[in-house]
N, C-alpha and C. Protein backbone atom coordinates (compact mmCIF):
# COMPACT_ATOMS: atom_id res chain seq x y z
N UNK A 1 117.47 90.31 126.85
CA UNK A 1 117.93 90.13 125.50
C UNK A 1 118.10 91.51 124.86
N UNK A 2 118.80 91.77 124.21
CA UNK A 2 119.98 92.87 123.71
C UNK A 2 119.86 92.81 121.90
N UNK A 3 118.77 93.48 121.47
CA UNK A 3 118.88 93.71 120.16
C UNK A 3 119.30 95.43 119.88
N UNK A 4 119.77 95.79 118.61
CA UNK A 4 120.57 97.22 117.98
C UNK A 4 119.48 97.38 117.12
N UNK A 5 118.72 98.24 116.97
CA UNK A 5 118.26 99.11 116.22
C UNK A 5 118.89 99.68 114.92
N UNK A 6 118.81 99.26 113.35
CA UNK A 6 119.85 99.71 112.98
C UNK A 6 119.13 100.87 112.26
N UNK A 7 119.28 102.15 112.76
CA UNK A 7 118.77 103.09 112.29
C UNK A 7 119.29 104.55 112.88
N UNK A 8 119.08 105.70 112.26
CA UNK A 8 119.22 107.09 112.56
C UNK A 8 118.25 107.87 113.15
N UNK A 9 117.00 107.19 111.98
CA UNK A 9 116.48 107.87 111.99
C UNK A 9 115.42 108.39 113.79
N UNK A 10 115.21 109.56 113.79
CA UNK A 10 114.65 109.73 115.31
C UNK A 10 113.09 109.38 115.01
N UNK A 11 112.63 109.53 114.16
CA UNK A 11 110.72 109.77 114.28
C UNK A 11 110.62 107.39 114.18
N UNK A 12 112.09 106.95 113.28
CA UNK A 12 111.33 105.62 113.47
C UNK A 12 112.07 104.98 114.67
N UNK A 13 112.63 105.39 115.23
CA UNK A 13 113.35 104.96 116.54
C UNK A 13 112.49 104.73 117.77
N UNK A 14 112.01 106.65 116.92
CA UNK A 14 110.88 106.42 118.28
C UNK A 14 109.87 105.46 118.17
N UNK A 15 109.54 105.45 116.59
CA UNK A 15 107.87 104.46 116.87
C UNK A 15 108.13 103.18 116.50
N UNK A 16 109.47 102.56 117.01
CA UNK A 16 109.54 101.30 116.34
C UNK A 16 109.75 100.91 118.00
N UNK A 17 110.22 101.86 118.96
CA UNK A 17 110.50 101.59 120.54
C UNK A 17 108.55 101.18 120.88
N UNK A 18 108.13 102.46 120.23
CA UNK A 18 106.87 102.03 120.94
C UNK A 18 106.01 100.90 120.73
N UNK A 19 106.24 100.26 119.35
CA UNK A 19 105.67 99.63 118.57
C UNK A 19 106.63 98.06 119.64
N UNK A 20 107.39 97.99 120.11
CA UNK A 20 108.31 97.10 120.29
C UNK A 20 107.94 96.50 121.84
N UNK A 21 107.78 97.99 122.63
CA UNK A 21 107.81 97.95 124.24
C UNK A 21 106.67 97.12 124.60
N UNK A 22 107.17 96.33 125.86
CA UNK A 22 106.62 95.08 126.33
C UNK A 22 106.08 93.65 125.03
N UNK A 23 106.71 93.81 124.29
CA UNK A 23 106.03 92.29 123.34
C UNK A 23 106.79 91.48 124.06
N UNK A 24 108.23 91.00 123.94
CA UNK A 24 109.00 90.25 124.44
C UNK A 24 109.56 90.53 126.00
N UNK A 25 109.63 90.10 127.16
CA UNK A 25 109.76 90.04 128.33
C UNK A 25 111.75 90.46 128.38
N UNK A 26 112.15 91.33 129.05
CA UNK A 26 113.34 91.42 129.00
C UNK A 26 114.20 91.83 127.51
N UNK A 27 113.36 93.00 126.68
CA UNK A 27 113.65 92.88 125.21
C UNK A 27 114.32 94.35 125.65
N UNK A 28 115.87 94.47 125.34
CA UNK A 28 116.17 95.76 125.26
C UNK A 28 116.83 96.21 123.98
N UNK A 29 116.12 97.31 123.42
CA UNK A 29 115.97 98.13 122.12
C UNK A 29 117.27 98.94 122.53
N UNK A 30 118.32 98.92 121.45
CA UNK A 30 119.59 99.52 121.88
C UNK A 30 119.78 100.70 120.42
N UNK A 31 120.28 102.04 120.97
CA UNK A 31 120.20 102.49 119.62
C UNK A 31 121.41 102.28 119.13
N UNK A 32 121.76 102.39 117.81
CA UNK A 32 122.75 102.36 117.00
C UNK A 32 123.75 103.55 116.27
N UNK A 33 124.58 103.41 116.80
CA UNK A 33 126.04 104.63 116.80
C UNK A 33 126.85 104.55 114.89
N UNK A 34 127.12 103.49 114.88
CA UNK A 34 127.42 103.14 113.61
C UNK A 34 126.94 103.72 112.03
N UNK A 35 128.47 103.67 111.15
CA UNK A 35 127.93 104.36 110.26
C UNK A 35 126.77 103.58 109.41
N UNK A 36 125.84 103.92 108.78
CA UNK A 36 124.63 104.01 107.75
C UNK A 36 125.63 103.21 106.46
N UNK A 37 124.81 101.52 106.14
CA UNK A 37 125.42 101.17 104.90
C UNK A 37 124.87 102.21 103.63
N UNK A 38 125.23 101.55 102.59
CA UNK A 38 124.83 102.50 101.37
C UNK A 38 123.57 101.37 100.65
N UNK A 39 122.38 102.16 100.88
CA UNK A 39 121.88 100.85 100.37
C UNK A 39 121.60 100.89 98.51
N UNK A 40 121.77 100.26 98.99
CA UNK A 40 122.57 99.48 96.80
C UNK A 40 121.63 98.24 96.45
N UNK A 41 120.68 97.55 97.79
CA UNK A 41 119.72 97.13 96.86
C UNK A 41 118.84 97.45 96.07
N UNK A 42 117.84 96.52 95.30
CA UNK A 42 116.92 96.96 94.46
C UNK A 42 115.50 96.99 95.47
N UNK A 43 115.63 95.81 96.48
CA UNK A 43 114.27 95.74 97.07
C UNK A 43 114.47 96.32 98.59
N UNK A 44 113.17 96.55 98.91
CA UNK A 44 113.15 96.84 100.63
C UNK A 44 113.60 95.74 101.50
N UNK A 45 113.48 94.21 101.18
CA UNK A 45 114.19 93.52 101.82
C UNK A 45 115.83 93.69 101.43
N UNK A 46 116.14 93.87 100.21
CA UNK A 46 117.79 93.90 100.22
C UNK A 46 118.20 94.91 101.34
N UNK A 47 117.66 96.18 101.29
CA UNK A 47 118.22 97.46 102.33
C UNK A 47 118.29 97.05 103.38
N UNK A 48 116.71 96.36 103.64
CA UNK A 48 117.13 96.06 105.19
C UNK A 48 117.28 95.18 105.94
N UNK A 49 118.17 94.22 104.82
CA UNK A 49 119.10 93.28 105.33
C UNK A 49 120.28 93.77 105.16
N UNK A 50 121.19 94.81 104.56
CA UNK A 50 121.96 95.43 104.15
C UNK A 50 122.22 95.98 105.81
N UNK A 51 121.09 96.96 106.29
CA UNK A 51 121.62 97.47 107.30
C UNK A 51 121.71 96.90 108.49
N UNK A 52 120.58 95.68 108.51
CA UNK A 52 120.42 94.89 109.50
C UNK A 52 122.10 94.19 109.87
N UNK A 53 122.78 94.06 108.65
CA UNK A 53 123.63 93.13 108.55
C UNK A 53 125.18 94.02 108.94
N UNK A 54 124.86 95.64 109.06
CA UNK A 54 126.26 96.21 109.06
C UNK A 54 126.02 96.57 110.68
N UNK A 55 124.85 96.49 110.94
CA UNK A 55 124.77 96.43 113.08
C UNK A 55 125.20 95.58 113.58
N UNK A 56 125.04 94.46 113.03
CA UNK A 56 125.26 93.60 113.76
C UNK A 56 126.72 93.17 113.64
N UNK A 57 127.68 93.26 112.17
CA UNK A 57 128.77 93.29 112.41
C UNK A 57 129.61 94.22 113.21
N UNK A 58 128.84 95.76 113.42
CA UNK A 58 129.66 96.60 114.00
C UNK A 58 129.48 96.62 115.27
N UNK A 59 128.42 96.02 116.03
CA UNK A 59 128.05 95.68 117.22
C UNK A 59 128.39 94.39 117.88
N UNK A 60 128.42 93.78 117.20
CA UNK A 60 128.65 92.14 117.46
C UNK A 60 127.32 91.34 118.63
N UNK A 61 126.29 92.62 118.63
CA UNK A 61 124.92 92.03 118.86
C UNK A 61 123.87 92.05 117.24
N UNK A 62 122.82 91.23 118.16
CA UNK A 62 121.87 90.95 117.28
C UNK A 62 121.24 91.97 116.70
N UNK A 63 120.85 92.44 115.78
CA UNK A 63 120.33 93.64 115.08
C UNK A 63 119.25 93.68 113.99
N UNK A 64 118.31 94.94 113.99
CA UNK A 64 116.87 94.20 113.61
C UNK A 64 116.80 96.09 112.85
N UNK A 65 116.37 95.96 111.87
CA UNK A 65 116.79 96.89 110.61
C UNK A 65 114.99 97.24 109.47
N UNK A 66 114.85 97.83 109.63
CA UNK A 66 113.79 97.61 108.48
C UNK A 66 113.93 99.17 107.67
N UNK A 67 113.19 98.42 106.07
CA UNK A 67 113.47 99.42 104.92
C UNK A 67 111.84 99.50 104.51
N UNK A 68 111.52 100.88 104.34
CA UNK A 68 110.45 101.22 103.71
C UNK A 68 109.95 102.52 103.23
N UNK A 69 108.58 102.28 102.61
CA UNK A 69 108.44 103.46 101.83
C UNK A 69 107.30 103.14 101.08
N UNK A 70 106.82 104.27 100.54
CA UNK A 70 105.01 104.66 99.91
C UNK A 70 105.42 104.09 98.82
N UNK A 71 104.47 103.39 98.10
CA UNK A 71 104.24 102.96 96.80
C UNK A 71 102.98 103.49 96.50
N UNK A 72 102.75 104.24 95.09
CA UNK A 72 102.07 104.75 94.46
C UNK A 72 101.65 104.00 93.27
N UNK A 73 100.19 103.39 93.26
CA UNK A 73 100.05 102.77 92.16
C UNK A 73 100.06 103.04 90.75
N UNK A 74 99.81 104.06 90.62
CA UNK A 74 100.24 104.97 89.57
C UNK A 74 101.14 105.08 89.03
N UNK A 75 102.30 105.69 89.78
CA UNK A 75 102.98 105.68 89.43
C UNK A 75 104.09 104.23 89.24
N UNK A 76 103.57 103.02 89.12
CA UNK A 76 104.35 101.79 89.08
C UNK A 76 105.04 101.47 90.69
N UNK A 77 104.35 101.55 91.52
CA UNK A 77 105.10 101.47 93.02
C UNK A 77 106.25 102.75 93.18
N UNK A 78 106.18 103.52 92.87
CA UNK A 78 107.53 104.16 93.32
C UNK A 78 106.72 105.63 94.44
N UNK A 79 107.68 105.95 95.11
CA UNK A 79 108.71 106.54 95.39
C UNK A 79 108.90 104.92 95.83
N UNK A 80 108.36 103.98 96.16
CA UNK A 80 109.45 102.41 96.61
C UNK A 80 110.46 103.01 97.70
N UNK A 81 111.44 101.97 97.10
CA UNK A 81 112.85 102.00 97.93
C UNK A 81 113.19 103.95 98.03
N UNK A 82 113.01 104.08 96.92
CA UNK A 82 113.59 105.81 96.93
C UNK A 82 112.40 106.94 97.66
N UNK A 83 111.68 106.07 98.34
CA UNK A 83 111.06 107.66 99.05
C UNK A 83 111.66 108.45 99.74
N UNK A 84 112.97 108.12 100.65
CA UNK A 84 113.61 108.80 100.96
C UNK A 84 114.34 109.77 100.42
N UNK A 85 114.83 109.64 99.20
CA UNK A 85 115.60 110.40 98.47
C UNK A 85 114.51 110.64 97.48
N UNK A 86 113.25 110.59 97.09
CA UNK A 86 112.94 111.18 96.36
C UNK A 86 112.76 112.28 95.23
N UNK A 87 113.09 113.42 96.29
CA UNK A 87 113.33 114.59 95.76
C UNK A 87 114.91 114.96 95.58
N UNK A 88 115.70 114.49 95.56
CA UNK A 88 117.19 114.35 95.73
C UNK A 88 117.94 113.81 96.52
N UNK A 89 119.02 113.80 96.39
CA UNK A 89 120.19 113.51 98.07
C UNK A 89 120.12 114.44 99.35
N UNK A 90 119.14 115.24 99.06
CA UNK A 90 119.62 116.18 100.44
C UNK A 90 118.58 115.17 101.61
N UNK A 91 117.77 114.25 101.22
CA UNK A 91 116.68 113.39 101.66
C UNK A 91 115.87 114.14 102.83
N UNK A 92 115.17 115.18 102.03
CA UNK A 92 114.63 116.28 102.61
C UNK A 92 112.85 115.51 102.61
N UNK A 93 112.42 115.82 103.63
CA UNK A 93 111.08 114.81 103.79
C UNK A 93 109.71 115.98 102.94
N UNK A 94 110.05 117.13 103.31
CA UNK A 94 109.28 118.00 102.60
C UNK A 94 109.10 117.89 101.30
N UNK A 95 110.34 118.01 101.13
CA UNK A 95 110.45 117.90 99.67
C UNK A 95 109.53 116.77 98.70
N UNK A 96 110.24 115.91 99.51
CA UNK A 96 109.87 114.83 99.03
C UNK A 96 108.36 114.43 99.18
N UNK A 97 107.37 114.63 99.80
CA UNK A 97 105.93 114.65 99.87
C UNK A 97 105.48 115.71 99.06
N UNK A 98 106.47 117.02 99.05
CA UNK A 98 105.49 117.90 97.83
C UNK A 98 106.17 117.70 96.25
N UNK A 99 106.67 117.04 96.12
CA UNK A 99 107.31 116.43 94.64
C UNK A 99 105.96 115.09 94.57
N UNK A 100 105.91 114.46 95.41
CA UNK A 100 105.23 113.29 95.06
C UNK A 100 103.70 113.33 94.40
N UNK A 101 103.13 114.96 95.56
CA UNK A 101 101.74 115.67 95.31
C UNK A 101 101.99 116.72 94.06
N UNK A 102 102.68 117.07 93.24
CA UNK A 102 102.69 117.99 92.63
C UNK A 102 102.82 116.55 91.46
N UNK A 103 103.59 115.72 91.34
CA UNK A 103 103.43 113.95 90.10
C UNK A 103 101.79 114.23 90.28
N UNK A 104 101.36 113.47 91.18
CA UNK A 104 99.85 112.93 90.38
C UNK A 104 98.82 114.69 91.12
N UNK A 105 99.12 115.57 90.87
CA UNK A 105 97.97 116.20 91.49
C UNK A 105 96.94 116.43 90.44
N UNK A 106 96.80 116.16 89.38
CA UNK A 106 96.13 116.30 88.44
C UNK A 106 95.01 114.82 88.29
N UNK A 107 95.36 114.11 88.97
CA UNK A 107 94.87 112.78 89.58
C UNK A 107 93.44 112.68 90.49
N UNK A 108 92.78 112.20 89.44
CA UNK A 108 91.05 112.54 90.65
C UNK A 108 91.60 111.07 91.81
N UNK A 109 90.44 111.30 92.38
CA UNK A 109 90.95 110.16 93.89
C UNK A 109 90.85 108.58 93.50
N UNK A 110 89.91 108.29 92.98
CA UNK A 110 90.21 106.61 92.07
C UNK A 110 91.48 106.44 91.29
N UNK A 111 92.01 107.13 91.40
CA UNK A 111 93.67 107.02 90.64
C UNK A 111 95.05 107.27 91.95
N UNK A 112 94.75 107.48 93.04
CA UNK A 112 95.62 107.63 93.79
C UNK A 112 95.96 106.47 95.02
N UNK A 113 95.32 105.63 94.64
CA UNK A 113 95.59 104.33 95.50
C UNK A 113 97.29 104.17 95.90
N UNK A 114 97.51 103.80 96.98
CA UNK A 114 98.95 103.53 97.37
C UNK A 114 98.95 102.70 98.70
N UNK A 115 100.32 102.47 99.29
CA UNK A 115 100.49 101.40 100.41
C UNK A 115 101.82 102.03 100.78
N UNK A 116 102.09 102.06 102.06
CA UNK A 116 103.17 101.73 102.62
C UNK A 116 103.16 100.58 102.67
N UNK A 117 104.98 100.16 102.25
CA UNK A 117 105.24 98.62 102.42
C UNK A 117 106.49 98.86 103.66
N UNK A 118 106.89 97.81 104.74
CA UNK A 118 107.93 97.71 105.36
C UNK A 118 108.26 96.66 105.60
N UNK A 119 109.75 96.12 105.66
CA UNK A 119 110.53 95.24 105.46
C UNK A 119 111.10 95.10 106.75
N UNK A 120 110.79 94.35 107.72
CA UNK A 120 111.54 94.17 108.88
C UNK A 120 112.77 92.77 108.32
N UNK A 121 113.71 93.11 109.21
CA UNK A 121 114.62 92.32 109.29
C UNK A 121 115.33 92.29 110.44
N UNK A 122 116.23 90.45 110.89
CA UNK A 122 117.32 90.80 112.06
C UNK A 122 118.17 89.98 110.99
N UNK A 123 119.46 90.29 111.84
CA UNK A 123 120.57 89.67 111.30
C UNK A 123 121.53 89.39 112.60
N UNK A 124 121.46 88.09 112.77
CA UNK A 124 122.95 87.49 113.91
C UNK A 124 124.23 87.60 113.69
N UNK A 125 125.26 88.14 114.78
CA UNK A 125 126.26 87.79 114.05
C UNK A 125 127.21 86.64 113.46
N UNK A 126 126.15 85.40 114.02
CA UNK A 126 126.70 84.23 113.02
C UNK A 126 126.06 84.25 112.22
N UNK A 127 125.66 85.99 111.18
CA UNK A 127 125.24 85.27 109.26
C UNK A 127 123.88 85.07 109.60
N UNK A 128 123.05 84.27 110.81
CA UNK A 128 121.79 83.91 110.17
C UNK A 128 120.80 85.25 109.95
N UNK A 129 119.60 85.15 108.59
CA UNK A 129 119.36 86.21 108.71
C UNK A 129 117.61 85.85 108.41
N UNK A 130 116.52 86.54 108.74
CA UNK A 130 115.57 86.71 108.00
C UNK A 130 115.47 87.95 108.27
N UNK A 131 113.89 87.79 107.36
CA UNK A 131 112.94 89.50 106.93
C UNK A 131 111.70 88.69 107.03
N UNK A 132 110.66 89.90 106.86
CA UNK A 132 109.05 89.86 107.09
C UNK A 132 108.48 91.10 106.56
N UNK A 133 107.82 90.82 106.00
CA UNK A 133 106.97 92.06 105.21
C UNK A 133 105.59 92.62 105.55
N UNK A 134 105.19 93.75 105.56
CA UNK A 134 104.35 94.79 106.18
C UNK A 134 103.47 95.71 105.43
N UNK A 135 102.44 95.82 104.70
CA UNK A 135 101.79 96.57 103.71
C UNK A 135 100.92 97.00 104.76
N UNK A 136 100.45 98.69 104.18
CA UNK A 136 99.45 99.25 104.96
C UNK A 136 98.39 99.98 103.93
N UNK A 137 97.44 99.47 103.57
CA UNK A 137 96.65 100.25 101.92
C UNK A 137 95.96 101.33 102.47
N UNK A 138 95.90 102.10 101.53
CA UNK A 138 95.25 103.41 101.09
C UNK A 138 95.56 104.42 100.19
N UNK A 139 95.57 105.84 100.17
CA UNK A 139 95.20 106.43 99.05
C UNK A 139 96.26 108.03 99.37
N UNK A 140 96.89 108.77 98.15
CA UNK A 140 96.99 109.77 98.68
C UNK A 140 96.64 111.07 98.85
N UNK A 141 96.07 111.71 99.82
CA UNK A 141 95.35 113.01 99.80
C UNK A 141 96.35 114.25 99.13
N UNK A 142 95.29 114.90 98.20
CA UNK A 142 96.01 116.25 97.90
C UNK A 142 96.66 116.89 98.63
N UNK A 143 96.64 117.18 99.59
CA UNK A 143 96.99 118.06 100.56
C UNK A 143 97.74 117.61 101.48
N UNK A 144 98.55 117.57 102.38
CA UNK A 144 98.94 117.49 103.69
C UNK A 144 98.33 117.87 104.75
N UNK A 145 97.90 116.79 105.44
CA UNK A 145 97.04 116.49 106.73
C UNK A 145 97.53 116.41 107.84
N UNK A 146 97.58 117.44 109.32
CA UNK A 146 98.08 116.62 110.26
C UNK A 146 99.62 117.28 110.66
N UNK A 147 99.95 116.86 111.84
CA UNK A 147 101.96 117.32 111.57
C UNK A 147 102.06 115.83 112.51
N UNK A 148 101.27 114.87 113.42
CA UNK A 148 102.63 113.99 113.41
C UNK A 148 102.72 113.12 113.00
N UNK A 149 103.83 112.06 113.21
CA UNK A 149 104.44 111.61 112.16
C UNK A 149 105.13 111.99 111.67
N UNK A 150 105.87 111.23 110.51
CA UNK A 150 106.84 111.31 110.22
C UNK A 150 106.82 111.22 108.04
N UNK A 151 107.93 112.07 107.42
CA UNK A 151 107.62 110.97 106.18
C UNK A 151 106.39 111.53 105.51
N UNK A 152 106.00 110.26 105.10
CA UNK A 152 104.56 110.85 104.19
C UNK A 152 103.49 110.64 104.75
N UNK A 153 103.72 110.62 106.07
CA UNK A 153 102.17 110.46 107.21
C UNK A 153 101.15 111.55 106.98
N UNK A 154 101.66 112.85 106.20
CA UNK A 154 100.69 113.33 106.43
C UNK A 154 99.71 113.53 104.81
N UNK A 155 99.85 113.07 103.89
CA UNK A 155 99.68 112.84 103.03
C UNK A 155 99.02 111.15 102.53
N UNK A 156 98.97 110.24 103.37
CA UNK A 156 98.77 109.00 103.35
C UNK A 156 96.98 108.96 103.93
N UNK A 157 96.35 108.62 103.34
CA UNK A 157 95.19 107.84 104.23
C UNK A 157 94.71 106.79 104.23
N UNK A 158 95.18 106.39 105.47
CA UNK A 158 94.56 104.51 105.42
C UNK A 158 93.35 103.93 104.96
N UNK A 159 93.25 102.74 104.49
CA UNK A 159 92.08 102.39 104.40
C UNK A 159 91.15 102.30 105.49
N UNK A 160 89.70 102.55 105.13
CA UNK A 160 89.27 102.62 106.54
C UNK A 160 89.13 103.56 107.50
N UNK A 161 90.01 104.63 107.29
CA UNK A 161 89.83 105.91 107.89
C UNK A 161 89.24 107.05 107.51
N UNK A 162 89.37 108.37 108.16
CA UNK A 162 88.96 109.19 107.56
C UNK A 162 89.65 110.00 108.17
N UNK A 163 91.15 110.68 108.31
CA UNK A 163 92.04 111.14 108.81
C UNK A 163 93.03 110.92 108.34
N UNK A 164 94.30 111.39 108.09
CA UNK A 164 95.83 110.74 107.85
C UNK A 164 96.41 110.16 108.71
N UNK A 165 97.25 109.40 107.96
CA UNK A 165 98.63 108.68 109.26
C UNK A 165 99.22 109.73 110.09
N UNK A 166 99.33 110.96 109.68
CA UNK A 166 99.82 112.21 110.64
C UNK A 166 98.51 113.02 111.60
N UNK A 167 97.49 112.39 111.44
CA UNK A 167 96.28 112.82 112.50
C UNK A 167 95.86 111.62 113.33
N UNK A 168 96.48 110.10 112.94
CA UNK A 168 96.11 109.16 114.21
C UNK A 168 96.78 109.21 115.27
N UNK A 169 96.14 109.26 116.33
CA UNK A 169 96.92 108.77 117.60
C UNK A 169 97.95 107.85 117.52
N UNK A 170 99.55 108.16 118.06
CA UNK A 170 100.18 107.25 117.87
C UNK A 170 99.94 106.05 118.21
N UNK A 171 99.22 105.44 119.18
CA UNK A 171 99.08 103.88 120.12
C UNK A 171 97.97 103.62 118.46
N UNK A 172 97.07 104.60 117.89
CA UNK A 172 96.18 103.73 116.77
C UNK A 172 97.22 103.47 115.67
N UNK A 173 98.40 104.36 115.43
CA UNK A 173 99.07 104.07 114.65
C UNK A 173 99.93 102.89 115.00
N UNK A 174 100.22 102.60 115.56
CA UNK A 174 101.44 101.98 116.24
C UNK A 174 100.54 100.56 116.20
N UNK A 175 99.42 100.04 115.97
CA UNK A 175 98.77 99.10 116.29
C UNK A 175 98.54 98.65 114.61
N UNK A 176 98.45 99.58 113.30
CA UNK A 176 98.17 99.27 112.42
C UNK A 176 98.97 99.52 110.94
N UNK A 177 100.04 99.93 111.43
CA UNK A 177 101.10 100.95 110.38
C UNK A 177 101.71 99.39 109.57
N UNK A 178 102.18 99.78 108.49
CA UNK A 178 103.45 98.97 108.31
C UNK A 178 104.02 98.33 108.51
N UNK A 179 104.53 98.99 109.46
CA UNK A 179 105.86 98.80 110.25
C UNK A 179 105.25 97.97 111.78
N UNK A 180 104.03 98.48 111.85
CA UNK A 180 103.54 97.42 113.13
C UNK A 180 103.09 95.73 112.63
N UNK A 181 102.56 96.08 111.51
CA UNK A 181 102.37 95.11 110.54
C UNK A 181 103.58 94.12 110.87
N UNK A 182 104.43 94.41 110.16
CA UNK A 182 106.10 93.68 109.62
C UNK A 182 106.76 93.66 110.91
N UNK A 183 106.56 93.93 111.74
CA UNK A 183 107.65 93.86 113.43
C UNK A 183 106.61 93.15 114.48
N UNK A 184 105.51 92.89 114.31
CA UNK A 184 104.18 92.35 114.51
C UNK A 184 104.98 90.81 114.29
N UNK A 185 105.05 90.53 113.08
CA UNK A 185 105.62 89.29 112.24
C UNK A 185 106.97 88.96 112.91
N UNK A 186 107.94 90.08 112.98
CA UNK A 186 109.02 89.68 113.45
C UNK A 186 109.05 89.22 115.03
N UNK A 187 108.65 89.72 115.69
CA UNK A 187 108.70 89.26 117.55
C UNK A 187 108.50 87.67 117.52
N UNK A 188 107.58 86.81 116.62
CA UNK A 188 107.92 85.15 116.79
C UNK A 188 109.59 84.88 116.37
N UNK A 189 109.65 85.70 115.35
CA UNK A 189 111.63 85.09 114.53
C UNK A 189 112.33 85.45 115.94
N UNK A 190 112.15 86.67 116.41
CA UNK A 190 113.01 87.27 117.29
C UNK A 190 112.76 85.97 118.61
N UNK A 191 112.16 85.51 118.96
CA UNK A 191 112.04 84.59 119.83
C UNK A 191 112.47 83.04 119.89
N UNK A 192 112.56 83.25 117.99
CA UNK A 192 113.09 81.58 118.09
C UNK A 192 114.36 81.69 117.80
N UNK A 193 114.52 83.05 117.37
CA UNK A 193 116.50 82.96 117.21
C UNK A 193 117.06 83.39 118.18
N UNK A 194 116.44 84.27 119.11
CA UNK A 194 116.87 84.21 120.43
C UNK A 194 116.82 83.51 121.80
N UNK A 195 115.68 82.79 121.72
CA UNK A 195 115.79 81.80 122.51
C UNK A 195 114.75 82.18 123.76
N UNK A 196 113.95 83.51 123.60
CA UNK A 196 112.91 83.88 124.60
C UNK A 196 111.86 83.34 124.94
């Protein structure tokens, strides 16, 4: 079975392959060539049904898309949908983690609560579509922790830990992220709309 990846990006390509490899028997993760919709929703499910939905028309396979990003309680959920662009259009990741720490750095640590949320989605190309949703809680450290990962991994600390998302082992990450969360959820959809 033949699903498209609808994404660019390399750091979630990679950990959405790893996060993916061996769940479903015969599951091949295809990357995606196609241009990037504009996403113009308001929510993480609109985006990434948005992009879920332009793979699969430009592929004419099945295609599985997810949208996400840090919510800061503080600040009313945001960077949200816009963590990527946070710091502008150049959707510079630096940037954008030291704009986010320079907002609340004046913030003792009972005020910095946050979550990654992620939005998995597939979309068929006969139209049918769902999503599944993915929260990962914790808090954000002053500082930047760590180099891997991707994003605001290194600035994120899970609940429960005592390290950043950019100092766990990927297989610990990959078992508890988000995005393992929400694609966790998706492998039953992926099985009943595909037929595995």
């Amino acid at each position: 079975m033949q699903v498209v990846l609808a994404t660019h990006n390399a750091g979630k390509v990679e950990e959405l392959r790893r996060i993916l490899d061996g769940t479903l028997p015969g599951l091949e993760v295809l990357s995606y060539d196609g241009s990037e919709p504009v996403e113009s929703g308001a929510t993480f499910a609109e985006n990434s049904l948005l992009k879920a939905r332009a793979a699969a028309a430009f592929t004419g396979l099945p295609a599985i898309a997810d949208d996400s990003g840090i919510c800061v309680d503080v600040l009313g959920g945001c960077p949200g949908i816009f963590s990527a662009r946070w710091a502008g259009p150049a959707r510079d990741a630096g940037d954008n983690l030291h704009l986010l720490l320079w907002q609340i750095s004046d913030l003792t640590e009972e005020h910095r609560a946050a979550h990654f949320t992620c939005v998995a989605a597939i979309a068929l190309p006969d139209g049918t579509e769902r999503y599944v949703t993915g929260e990962w809680p914790g808090r954000i450290l002053p500082e930047p922790a760590g180099t891997g990962g991707f994003g605001y991994d290194p600035i994120f600390l899970p609940d429960g830990h005592s390290v950043s998302a950019a100092e766990l082992p990927d297989g610990e990450k990959d078992r508890i992220s988000h995005r393992a969360r929400a694609f966790g959820q998706l492998i039953p959809v992926l099985e009943e709309l595909l037929g595995s």
